[in-house]
PDB file of N, CA and C in Angstrom:
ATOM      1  N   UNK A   1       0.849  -1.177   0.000  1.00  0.00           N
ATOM      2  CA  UNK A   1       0.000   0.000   0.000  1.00  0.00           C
ATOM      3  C   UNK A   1       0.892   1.236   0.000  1.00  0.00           C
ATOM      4  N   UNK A   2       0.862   2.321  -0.850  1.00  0.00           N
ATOM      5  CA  UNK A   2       1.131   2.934  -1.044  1.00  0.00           C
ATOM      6  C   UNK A   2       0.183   4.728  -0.550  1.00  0.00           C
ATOM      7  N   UNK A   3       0.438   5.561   0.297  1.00  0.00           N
ATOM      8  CA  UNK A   3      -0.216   6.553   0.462  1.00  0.00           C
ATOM      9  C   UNK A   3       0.084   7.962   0.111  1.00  0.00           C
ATOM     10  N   UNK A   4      -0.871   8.596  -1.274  1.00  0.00           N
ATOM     11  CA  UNK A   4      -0.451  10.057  -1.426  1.00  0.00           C
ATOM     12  C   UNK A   4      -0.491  10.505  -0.142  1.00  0.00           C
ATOM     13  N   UNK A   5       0.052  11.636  -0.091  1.00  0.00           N
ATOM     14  CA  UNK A   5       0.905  12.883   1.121  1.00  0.00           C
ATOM     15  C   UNK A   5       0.004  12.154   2.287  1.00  0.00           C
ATOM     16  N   UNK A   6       0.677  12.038   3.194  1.00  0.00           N
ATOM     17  CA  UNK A   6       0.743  10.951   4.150  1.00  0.00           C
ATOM     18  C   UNK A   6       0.616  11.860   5.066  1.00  0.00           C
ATOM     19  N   UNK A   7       0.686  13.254   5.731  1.00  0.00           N
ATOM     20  CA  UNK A   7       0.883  14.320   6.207  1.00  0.00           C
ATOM     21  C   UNK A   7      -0.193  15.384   5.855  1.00  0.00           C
ATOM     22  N   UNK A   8      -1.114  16.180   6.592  1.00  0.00           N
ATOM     23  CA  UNK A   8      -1.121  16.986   6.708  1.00  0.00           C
ATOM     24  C   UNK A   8      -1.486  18.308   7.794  1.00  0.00           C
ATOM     25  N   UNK A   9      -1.351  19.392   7.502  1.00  0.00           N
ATOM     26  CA  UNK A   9      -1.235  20.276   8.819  1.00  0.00           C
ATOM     27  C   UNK A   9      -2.256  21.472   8.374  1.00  0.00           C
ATOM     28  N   UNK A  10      -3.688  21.667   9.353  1.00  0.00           N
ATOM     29  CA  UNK A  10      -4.676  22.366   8.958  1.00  0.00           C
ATOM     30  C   UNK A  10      -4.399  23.763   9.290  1.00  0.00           C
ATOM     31  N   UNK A  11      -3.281  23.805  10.032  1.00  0.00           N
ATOM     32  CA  UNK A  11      -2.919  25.382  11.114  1.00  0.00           C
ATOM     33  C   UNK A  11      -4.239  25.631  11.949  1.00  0.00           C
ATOM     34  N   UNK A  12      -4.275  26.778  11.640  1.00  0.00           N
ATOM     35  CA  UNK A  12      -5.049  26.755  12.957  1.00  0.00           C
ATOM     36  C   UNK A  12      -6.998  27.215  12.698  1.00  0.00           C
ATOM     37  N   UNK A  13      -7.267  26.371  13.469  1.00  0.00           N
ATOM     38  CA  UNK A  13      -8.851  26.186  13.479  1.00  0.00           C
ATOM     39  C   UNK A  13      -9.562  26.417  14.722  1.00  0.00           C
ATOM     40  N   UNK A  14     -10.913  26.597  14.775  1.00  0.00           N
ATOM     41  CA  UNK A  14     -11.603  26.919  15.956  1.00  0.00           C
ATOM     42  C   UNK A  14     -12.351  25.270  16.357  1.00  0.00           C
ATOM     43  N   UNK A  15     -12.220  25.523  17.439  1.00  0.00           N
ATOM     44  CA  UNK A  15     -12.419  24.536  18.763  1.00  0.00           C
ATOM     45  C   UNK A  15     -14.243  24.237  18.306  1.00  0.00           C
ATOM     46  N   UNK A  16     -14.747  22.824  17.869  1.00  0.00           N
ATOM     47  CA  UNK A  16     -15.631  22.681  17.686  1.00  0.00           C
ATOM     48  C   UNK A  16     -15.911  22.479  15.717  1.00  0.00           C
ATOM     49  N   UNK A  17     -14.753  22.553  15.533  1.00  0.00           N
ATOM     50  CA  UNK A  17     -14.540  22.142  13.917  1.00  0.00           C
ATOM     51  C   UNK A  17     -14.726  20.514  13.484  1.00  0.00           C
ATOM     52  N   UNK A  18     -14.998  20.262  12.305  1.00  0.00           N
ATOM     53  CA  UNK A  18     -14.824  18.694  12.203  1.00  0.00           C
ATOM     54  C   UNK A  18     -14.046  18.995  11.368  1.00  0.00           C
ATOM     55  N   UNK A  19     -12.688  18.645  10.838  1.00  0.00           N
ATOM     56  CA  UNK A  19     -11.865  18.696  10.069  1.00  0.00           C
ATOM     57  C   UNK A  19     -11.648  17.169   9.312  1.00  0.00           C
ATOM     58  N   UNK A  20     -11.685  17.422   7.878  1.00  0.00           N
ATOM     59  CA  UNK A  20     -12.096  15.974   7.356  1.00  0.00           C
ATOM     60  C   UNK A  20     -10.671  16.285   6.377  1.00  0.00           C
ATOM     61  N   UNK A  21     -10.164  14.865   6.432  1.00  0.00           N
ATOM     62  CA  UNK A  21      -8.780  14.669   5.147  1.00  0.00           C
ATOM     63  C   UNK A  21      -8.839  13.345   4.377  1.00  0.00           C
ATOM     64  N   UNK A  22      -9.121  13.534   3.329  1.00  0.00           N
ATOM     65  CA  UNK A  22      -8.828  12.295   2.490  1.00  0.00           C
ATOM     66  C   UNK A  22      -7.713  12.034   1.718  1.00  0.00           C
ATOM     67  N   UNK A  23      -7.376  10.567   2.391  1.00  0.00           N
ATOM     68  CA  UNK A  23      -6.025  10.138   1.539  1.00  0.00           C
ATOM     69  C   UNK A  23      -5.859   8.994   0.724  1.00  0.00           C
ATOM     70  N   UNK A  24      -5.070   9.595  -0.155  1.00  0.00           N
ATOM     71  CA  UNK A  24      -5.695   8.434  -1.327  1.00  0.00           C
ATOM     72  C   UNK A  24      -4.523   7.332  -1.283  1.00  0.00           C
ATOM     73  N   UNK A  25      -5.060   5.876  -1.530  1.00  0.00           N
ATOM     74  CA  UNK A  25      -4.158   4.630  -1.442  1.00  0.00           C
ATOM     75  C   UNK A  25      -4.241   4.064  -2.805  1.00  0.00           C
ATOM     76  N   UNK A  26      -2.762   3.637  -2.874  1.00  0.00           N
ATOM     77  CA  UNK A  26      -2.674   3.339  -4.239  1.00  0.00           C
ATOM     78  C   UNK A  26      -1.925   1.614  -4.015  1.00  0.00           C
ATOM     79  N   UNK A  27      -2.957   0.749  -4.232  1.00  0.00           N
ATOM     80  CA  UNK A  27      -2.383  -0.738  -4.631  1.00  0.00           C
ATOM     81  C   UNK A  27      -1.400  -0.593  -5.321  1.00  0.00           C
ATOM     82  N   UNK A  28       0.194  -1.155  -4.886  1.00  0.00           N
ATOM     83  CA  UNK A  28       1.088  -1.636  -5.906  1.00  0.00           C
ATOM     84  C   UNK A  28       1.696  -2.585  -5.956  1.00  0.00           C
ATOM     85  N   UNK A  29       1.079  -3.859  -5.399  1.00  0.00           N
ATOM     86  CA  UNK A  29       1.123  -5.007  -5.474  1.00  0.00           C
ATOM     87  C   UNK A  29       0.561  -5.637  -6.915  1.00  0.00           C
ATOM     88  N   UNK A  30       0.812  -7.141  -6.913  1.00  0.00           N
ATOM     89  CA  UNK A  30       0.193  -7.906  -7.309  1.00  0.00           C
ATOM     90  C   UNK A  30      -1.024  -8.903  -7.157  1.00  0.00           C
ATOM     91  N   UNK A  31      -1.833  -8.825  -5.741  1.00  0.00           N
ATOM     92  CA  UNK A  31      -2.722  -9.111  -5.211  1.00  0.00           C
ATOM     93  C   UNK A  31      -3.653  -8.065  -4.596  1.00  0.00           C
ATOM     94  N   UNK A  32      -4.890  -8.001  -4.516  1.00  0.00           N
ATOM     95  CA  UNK A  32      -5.795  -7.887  -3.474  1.00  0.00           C
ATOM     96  C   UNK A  32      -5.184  -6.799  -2.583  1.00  0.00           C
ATOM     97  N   UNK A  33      -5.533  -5.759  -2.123  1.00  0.00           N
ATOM     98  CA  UNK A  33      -4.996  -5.143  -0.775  1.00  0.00           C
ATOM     99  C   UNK A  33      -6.230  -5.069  -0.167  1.00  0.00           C
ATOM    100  N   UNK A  34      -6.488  -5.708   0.831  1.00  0.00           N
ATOM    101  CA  UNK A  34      -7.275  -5.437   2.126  1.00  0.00           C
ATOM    102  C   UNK A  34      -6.838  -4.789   3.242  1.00  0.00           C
ATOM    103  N   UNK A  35      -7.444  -3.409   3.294  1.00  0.00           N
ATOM    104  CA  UNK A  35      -7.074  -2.681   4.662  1.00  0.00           C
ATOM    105  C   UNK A  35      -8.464  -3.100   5.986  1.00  0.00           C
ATOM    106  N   UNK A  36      -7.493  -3.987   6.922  1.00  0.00           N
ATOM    107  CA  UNK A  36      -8.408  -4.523   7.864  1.00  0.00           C
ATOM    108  C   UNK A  36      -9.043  -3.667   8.781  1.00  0.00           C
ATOM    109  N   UNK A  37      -8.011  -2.751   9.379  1.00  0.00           N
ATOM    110  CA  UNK A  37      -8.684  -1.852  10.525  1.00  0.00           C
ATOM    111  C   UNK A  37      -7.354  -0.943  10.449  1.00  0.00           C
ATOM    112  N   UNK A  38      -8.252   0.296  11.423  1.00  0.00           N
ATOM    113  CA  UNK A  38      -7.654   1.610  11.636  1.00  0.00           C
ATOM    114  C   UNK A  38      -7.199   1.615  12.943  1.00  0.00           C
ATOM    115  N   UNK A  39      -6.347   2.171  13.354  1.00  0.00           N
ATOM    116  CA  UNK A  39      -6.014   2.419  14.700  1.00  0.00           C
ATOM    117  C   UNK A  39      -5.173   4.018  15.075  1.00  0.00           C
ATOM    118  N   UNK A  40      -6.344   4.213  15.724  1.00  0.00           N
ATOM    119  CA  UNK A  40      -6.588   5.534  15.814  1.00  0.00           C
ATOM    120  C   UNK A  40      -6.214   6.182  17.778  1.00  0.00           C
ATOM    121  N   UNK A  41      -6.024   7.610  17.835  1.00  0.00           N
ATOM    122  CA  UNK A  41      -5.059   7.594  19.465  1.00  0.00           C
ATOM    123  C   UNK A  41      -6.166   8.474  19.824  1.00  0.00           C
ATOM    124  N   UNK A  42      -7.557   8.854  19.745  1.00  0.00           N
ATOM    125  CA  UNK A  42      -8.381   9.664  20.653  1.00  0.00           C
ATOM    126  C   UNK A  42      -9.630   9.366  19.658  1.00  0.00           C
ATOM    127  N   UNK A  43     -10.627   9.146  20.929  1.00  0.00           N
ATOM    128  CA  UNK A  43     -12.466   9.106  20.049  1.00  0.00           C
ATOM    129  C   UNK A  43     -12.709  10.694  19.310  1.00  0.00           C
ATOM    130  N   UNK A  44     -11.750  11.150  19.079  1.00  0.00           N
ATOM    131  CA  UNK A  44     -12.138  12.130  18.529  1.00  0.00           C
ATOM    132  C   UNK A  44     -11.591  12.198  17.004  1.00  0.00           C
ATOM    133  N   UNK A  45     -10.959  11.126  16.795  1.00  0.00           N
ATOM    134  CA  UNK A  45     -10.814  10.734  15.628  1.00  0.00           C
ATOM    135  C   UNK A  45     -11.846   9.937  14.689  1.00  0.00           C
ATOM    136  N   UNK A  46     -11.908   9.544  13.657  1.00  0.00           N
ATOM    137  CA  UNK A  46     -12.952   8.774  13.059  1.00  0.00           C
ATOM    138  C   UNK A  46     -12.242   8.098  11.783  1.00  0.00           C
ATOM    139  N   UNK A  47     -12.181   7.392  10.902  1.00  0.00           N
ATOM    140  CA  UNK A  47     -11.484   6.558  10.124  1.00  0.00           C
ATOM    141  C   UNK A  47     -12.573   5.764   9.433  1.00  0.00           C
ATOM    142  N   UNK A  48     -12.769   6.055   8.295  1.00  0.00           N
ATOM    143  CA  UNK A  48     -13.595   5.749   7.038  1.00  0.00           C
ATOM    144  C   UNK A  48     -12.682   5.001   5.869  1.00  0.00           C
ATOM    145  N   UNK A  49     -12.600   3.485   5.890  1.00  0.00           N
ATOM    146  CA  UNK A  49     -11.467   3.068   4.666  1.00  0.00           C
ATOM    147  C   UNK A  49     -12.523   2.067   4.434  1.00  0.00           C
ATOM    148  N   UNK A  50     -11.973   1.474   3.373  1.00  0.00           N
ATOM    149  CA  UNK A  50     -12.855   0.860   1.938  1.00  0.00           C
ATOM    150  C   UNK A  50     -12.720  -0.231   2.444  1.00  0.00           C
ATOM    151  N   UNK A  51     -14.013  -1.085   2.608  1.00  0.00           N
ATOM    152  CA  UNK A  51     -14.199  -2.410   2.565  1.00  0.00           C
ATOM    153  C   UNK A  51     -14.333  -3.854   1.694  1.00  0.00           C
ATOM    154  N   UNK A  52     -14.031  -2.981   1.104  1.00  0.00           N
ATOM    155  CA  UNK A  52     -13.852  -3.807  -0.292  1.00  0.00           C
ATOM    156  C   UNK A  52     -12.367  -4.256  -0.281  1.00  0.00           C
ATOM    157  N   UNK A  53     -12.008  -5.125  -1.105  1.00  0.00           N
ATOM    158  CA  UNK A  53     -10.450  -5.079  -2.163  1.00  0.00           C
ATOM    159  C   UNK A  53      -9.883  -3.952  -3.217  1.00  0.00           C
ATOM    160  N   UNK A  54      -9.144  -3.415  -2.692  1.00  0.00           N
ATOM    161  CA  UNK A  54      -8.363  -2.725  -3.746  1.00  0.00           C
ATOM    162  C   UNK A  54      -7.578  -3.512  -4.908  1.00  0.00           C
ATOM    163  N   UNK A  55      -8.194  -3.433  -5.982  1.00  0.00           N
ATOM    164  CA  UNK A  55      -7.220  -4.505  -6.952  1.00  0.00           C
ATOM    165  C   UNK A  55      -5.878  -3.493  -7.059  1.00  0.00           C
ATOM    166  N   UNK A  56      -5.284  -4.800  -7.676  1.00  0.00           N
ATOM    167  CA  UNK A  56      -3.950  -4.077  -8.125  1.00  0.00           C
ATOM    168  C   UNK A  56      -3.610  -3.351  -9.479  1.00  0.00           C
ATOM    169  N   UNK A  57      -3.071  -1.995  -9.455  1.00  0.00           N
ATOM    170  CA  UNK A  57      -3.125  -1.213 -10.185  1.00  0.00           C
ATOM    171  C   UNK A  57      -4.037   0.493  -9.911  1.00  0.00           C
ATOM    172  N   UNK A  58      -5.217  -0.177  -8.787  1.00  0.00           N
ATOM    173  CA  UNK A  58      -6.196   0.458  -8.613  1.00  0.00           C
ATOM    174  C   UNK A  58      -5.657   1.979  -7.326  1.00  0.00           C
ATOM    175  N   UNK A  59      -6.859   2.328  -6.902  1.00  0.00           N
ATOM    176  CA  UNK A  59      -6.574   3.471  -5.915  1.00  0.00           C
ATOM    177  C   UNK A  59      -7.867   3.301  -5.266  1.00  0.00           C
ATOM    178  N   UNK A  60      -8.106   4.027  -3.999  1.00  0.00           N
ATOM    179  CA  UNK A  60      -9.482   4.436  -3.469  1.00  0.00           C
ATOM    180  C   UNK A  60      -8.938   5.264  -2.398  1.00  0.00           C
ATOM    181  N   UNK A  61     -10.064   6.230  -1.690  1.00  0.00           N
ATOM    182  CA  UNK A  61      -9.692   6.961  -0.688  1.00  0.00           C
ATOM    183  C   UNK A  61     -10.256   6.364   0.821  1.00  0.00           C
ATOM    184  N   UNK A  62      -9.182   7.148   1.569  1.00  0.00           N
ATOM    185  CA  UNK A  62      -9.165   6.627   3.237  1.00  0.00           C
ATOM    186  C   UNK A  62      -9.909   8.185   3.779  1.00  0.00           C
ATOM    187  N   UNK A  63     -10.715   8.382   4.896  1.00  0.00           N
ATOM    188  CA  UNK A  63     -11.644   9.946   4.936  1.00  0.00           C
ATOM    189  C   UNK A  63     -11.158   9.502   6.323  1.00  0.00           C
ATOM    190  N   UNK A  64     -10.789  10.390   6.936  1.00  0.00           N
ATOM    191  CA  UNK A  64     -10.052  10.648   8.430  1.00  0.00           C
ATOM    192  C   UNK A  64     -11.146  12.144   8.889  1.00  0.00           C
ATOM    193  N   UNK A  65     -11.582  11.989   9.924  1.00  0.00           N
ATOM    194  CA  UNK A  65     -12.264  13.480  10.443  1.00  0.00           C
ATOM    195  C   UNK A  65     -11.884  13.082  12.062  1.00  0.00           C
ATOM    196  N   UNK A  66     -11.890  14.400  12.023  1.00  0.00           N
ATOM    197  CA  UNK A  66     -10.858  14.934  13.420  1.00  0.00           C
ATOM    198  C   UNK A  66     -12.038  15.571  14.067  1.00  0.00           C
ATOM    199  N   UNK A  67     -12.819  15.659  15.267  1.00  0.00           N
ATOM    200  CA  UNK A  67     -13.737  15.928  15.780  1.00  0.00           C
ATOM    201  C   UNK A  67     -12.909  17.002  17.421  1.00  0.00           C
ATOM    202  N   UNK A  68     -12.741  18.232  16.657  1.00  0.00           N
ATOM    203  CA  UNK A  68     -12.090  19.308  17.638  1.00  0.00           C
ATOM    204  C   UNK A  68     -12.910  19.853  19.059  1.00  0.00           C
ATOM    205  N   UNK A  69     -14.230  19.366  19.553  1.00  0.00           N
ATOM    206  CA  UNK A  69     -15.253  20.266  20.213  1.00  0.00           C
ATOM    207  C   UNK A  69     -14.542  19.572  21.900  1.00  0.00           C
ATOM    208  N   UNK A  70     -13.407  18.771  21.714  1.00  0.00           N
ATOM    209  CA  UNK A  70     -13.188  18.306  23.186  1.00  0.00           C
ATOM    210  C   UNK A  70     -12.042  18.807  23.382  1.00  0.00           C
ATOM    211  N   UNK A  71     -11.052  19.103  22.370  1.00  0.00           N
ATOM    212  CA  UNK A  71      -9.159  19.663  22.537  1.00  0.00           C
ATOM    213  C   UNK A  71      -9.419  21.214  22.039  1.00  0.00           C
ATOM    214  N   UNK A  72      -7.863  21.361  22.479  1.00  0.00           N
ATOM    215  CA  UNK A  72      -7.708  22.674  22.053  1.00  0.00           C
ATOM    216  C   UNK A  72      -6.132  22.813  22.196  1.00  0.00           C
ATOM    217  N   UNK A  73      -5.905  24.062  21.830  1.00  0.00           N
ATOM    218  CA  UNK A  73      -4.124  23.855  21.524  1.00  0.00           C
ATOM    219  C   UNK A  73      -3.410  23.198  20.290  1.00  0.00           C
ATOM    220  N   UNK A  74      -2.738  22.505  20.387  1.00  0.00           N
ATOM    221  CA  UNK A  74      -1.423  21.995  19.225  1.00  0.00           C
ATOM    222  C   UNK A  74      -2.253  20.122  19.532  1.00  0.00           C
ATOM    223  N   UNK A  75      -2.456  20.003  18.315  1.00  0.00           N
ATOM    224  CA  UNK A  75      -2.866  18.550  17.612  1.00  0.00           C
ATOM    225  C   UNK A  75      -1.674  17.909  17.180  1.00  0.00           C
ATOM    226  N   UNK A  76      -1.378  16.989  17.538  1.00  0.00           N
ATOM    227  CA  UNK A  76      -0.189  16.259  16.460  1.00  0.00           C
ATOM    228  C   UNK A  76      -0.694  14.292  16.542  1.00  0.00           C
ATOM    229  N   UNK A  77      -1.408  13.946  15.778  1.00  0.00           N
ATOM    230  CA  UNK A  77      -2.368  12.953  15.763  1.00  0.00           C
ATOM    231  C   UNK A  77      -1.878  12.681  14.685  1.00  0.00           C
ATOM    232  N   UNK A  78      -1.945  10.570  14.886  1.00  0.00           N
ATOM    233  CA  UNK A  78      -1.499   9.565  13.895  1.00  0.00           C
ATOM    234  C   UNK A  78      -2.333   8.865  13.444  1.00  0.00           C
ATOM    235  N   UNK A  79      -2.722   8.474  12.592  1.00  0.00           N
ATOM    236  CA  UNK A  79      -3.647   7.086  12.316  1.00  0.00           C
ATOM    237  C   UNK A  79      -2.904   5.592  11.574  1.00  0.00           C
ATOM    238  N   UNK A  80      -3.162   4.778  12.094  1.00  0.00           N
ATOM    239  CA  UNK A  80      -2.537   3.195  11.857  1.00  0.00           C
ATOM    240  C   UNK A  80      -3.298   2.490  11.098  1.00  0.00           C
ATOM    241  N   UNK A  81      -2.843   2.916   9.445  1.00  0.00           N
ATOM    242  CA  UNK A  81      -4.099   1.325   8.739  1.00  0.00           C
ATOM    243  C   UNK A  81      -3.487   0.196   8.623  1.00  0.00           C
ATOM    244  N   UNK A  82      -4.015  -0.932   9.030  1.00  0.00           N
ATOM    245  CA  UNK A  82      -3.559  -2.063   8.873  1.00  0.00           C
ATOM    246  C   UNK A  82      -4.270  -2.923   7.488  1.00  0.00           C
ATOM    247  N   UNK A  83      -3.342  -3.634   7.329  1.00  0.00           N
ATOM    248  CA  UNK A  83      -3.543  -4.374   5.856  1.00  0.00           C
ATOM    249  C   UNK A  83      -3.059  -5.558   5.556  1.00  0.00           C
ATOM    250  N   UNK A  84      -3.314  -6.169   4.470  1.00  0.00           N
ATOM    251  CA  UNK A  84      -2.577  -7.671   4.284  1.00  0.00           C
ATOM    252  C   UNK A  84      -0.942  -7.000   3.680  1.00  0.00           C
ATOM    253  N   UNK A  85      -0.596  -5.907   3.112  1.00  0.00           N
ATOM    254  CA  UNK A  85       0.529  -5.736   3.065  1.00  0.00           C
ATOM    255  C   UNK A  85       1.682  -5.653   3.574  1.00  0.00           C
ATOM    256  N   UNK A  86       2.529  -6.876   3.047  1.00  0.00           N
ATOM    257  CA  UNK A  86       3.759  -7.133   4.540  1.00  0.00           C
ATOM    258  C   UNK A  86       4.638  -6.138   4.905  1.00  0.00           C
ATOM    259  N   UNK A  87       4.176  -5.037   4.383  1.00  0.00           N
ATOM    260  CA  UNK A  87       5.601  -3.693   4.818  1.00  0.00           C
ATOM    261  C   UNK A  87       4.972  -3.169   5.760  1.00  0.00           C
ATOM    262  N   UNK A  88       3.975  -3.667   6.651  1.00  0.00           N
ATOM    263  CA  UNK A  88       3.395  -3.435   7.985  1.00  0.00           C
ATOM    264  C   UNK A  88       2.387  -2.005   7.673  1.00  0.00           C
ATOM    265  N   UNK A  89       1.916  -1.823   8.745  1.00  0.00           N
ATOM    266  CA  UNK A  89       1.039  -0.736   8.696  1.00  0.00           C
ATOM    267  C   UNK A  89       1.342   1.156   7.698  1.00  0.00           C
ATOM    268  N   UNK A  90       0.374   1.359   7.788  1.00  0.00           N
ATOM    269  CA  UNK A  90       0.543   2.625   7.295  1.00  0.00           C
ATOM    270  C   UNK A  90       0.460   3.898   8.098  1.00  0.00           C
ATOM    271  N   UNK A  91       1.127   4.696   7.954  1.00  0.00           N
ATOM    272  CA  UNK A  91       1.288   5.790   9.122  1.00  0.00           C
ATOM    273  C   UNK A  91       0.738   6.820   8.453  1.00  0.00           C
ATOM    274  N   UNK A  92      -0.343   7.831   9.052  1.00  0.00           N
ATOM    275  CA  UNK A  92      -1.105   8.884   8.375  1.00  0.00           C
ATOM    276  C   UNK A  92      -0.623   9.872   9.957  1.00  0.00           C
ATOM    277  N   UNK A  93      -0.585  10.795   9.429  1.00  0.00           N
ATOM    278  CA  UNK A  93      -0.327  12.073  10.205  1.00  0.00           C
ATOM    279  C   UNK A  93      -0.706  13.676   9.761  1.00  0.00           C
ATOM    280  N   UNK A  94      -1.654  14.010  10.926  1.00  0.00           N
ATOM    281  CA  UNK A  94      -2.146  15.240  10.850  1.00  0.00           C
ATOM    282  C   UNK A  94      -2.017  16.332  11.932  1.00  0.00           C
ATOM    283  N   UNK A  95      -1.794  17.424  11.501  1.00  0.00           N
ATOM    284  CA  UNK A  95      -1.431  18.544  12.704  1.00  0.00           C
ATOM    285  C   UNK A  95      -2.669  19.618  12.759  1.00  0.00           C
ATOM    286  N   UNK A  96      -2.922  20.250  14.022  1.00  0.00           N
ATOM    287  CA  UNK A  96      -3.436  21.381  13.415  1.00  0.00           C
ATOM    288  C   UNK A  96      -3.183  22.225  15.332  1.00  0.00           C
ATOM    289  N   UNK A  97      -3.666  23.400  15.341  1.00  0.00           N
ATOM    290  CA  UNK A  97      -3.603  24.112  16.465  1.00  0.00           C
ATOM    291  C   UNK A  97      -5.193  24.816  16.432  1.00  0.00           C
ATOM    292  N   UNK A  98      -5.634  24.127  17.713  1.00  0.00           N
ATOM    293  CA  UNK A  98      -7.223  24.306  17.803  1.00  0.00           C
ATOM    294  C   UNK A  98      -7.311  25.462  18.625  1.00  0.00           C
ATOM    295  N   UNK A  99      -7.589  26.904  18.410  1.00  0.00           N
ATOM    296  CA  UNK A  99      -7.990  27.514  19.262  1.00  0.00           C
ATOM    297  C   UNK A  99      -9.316  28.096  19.948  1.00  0.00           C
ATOM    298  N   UNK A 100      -9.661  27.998  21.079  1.00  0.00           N
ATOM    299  CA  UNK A 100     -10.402  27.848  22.037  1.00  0.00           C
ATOM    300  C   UNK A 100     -10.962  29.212  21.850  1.00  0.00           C
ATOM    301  N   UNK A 101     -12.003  29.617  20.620  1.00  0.00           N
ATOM    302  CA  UNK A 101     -12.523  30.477  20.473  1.00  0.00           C
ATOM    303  C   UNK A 101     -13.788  30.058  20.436  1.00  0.00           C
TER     304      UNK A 101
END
């Protein structure tokens, strides 16, 4: 599994935002990619990935929303997709600085 920009950073947003990022995965195998589960570091995260098979050759998007109405301050949040691909999980990373307006 392969992930366009793997990173990103919203700067700064108001406290009570849902901030949504989609990242797109690109099969470059020769089999099937099944992404099994997400693993995510606060319920204020959310993780939307395709239940289906990604054939090979193919792409589909992963929708990550960040649910700001409980933090505030400097965000620096990871998400973990797991998959049948043996180069182990995938690392997604997003920043932002929530201020408490």
């Amino acid at each position: 599994m392969q992930v366009e920009d793997t990173k990103k950073n919203f700067g700064f947003v108001k406290r009570g935002e849902v901030l949504v990022n989609k990242y797109v995965i690109f099969n470059k195998g020769n089999a099937p990619l099944i992404v099994t589960n997400a693993e995510v570091e606060c319920s204020c995260t959310s993780v939307d990935y395709p239940k289906r098979p990604v054939l090979p050759g193919n792409t589909d998007t992963i929708v990550v929303s960040f649910n700001t109405a409980s933090v505030y301050g400097r965000q620096d949040r990871i998400v973990k997709l797991f998959s049948n691909d043996l180069a182990g999980p995938a690392i997604l990373r997003f920043k932002a600085i929530v201020k408490n307006q």
